[in-house]
Protein backbone atom coordinates (compact mmCIF):
# COMPACT_ATOMS: atom_id res chain seq x y z
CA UNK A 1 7.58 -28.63 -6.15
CA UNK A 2 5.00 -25.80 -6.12
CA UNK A 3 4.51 -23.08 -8.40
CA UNK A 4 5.52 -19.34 -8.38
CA UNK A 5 1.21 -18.81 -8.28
CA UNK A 6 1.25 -21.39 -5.32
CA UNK A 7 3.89 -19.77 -3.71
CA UNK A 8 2.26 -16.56 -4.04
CA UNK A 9 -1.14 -17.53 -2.90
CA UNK A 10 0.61 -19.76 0.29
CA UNK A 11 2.16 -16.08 0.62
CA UNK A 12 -1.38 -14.07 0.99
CA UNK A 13 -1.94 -17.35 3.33
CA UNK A 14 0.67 -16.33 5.40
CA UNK A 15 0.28 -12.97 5.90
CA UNK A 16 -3.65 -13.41 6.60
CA UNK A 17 -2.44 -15.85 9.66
CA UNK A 18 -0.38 -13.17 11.01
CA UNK A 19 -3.13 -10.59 10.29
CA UNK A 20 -5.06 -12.95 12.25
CA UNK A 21 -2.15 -12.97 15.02
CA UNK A 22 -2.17 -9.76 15.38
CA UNK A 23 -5.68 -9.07 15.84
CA UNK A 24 -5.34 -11.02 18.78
CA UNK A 25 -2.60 -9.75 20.43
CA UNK A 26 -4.88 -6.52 20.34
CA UNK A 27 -7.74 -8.11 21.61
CA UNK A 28 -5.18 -8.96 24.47
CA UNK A 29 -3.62 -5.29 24.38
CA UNK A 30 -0.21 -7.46 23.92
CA UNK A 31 1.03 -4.65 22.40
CA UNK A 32 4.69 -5.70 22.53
CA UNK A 33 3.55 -8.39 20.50
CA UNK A 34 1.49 -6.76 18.40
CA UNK A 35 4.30 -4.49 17.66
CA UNK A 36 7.04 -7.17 16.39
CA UNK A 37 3.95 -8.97 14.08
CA UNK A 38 3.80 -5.79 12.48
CA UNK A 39 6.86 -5.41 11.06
CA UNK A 40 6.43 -9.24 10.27
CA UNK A 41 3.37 -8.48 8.43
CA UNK A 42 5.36 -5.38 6.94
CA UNK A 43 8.06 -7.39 6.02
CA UNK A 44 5.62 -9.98 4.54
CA UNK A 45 4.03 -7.49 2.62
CA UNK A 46 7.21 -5.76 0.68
CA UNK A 47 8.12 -9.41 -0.40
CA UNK A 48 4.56 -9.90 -2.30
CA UNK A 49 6.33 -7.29 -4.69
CA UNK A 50 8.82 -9.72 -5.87
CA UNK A 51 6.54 -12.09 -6.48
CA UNK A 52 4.48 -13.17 -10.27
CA UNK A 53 0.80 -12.00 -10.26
CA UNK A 54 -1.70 -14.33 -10.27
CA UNK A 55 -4.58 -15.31 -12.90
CA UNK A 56 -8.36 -14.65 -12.99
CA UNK A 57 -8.99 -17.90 -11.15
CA UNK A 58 -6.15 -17.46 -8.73
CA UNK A 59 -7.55 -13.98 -7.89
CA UNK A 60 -11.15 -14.84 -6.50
CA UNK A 61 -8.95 -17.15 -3.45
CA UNK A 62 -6.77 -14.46 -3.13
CA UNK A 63 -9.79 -11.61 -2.81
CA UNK A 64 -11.37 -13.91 0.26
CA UNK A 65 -7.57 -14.23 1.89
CA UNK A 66 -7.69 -10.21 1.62
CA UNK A 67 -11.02 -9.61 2.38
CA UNK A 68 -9.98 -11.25 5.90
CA UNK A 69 -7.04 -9.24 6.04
CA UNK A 70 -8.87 -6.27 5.91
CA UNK A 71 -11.23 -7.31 8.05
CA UNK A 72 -8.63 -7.44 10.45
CA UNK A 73 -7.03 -4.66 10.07
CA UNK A 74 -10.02 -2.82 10.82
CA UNK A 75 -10.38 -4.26 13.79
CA UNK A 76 -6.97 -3.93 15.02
CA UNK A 77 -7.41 -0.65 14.16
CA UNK A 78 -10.79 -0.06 16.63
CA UNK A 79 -8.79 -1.74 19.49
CA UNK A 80 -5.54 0.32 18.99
CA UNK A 81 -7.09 3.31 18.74
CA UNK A 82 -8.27 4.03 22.40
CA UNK A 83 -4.24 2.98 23.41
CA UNK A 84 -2.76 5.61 21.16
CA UNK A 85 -5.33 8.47 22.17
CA UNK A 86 -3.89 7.31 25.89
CA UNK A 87 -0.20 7.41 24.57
CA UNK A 88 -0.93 10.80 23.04
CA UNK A 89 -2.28 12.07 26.27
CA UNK A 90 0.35 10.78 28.50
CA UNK A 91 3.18 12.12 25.76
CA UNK A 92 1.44 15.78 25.99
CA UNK A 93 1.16 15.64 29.26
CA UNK A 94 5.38 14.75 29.57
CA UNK A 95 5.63 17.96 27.27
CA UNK A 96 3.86 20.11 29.04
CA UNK A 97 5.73 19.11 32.38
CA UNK A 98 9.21 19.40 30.38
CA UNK A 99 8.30 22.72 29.54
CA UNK A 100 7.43 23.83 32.94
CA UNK A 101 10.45 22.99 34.51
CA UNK A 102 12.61 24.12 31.95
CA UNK A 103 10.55 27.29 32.41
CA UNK A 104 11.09 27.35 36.17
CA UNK A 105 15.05 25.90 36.05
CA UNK A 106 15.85 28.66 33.38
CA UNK A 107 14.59 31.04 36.09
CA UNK A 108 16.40 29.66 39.30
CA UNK A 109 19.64 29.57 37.89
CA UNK A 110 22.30 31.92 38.22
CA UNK A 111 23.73 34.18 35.78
């Protein structure tokens, strides 16, 4: 039977192998995917809360399993960030248009 400290550090385990996921379903701009590991890895995340800490010698194997989770955030981050400037663009771009022909409707119609 394991531990509550086992359990916790099989828990930073886990949510450095979907970190790891993630990164690359970016690297493969599967962003569909990407999308439902996230809320895995959110979900993930919130239930670390619930869980005992851990001890001085339980910390240094958890600081390597988050140094690699950081790692790959970061670099989630680089490759997501060109796709949401495009998003952006392509959302302002719908605005603007909505606007126009609301503009030019409001003027056509008869009162």
């Amino acid at each position: 039977m394991s531990t509550p400290k086992e359990s916790l550090l099989q828990h930073y385990q886990a949510i450095a192998d979907i970190s790891a996921r993630m990164l690359t379903m970016a690297e493969s701009q599967q962003w569909d995917s990407l999308v439902t590991l996230g809320a895995e890895y959110h979900q993930a995340v919130e239930r670390l809360k619930q869980l005992d800490p851990l001890d001085d010698e339980e910390r240094v194997a958890r600081r390597e399993l988050l140094t690699r989770i950081l790692d790959d955030d970061a670099q989630i981050r680089q490759l997501v960030a060109p796709e949401l400037d495009r998003l952006s663009h392509l959302l302002g771009t719908i605005k603007r248009q909505r606007t126009v022909l609301q503009t030019y409707y409001s003027t056509i119609r008869p009162q």
